[in-house]
Every structure is written in C-alpha cells, then in structure tokens.
C-alpha atoms as a PDB file:
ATOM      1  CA  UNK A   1      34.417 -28.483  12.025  1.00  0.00           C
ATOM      2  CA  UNK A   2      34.483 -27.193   8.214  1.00  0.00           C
ATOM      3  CA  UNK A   3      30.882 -29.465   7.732  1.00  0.00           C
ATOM      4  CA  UNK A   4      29.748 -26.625  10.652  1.00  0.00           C
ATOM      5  CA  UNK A   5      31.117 -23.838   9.027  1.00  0.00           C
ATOM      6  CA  UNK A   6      29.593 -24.527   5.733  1.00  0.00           C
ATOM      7  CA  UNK A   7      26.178 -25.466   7.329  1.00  0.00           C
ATOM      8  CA  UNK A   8      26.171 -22.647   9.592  1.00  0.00           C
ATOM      9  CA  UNK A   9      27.219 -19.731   6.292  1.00  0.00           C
ATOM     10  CA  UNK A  10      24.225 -21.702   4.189  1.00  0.00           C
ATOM     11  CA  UNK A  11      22.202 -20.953   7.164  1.00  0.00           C
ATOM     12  CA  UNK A  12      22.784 -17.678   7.386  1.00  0.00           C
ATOM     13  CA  UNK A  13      22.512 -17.125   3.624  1.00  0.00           C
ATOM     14  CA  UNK A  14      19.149 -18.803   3.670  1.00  0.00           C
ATOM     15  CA  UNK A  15      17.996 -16.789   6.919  1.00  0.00           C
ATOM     16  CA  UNK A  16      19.072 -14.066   5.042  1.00  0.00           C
ATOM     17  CA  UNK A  17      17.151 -14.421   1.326  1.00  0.00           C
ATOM     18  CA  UNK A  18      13.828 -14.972   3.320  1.00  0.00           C
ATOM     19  CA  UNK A  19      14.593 -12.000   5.495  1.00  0.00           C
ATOM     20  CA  UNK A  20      14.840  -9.951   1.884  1.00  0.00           C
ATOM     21  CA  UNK A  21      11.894 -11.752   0.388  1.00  0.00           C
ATOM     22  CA  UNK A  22       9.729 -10.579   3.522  1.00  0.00           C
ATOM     23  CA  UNK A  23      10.837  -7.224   3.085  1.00  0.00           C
ATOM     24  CA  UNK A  24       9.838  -6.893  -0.577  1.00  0.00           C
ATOM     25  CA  UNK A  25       6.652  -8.802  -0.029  1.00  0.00           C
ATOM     26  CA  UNK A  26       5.744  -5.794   2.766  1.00  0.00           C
ATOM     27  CA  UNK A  27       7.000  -3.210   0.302  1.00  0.00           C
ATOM     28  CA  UNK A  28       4.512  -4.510  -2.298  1.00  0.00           C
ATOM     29  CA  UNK A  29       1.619  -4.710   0.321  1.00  0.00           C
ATOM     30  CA  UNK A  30       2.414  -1.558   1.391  1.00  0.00           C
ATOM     31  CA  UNK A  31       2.404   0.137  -1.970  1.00  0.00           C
ATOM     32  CA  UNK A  32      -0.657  -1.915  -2.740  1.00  0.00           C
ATOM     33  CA  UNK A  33      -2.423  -0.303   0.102  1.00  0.00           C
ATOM     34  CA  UNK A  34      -1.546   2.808  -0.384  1.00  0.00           C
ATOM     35  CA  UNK A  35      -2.890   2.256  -3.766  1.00  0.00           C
ATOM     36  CA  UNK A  36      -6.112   1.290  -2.882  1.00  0.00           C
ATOM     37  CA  UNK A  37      -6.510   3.837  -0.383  1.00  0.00           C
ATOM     38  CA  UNK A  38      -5.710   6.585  -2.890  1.00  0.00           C
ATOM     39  CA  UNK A  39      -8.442   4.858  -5.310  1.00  0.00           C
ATOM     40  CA  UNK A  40     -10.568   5.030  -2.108  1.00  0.00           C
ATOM     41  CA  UNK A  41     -10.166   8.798  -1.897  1.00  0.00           C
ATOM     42  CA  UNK A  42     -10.775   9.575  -5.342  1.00  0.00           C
ATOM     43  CA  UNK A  43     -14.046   7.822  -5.097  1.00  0.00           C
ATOM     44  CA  UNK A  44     -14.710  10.274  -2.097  1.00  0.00           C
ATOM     45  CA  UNK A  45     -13.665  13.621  -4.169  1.00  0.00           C
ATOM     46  CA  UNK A  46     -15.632  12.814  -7.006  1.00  0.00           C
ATOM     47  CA  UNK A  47     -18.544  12.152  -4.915  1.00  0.00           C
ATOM     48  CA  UNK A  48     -17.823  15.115  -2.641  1.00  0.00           C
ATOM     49  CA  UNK A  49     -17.898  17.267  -6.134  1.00  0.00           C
ATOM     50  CA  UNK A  50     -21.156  15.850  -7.254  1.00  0.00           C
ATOM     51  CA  UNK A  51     -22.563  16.865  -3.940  1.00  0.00           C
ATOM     52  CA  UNK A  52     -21.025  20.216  -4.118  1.00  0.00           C
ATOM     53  CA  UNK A  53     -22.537  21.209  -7.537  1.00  0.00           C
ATOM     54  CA  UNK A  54     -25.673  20.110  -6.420  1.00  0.00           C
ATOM     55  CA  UNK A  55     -25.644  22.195  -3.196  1.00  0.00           C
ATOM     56  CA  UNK A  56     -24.520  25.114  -5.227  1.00  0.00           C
ATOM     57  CA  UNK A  57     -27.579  24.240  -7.601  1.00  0.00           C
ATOM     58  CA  UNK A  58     -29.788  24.277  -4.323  1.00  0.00           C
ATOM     59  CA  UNK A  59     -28.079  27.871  -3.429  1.00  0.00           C
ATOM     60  CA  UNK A  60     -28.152  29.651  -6.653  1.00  0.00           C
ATOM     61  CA  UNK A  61     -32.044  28.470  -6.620  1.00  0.00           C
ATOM     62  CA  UNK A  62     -33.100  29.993  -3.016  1.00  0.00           C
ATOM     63  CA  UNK A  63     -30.827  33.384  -4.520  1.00  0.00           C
END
C-alpha cells in the first residue's frame, strides 16, 4: 500500500512538471509569435510610408 502511495505522488509530481513545461513552452511560442508578427507589421508601416511619400510626391506634382 505505501509502494502505491509513493508511485502514485511521483506520478502526480511528474504529470505535474510536464504540465508546467507545456505551459512555458506555449508562453514562449506565443511571445515568439507575437514577435514576429509585430516585425511583420513594421515591415508593412515602413512600406506603407514609402508609398505615402511617393503618392504625396505624385500630388504635390499634379498641384
């Protein structure tokens, strides 16, 4: 009976370790895609910029 009860807490204690290694693993991905899809959108703004000076190039020239 005390063999159970120590297999059964190391069980538990191992069920619980990977349960808090998953959840930092998803923490990490999550942050990591977060940070890519911030990178992402500052690709976007500085192209949306370029365009914009251009277009206000194109507008100042037709004025």
């Amino acid at each position: 009976m005390k063999k159970r009860i120590v297999l059964v807490a190391g069980l538990i204690t191992l069920f619980n370790s990977f349960t808090v290694h998953a959840q930092e693993n998803t923490s990490s991905f999550d942050r990591s895609q977060a940070e890519e899809a911030l990178s992402d959108l500052n690709v976007q703004l500085k192209e949306l910029q370029l365009e914009n000076e251009e277009l206000q190039d194109q507008l100042s020239e037709i004025e």
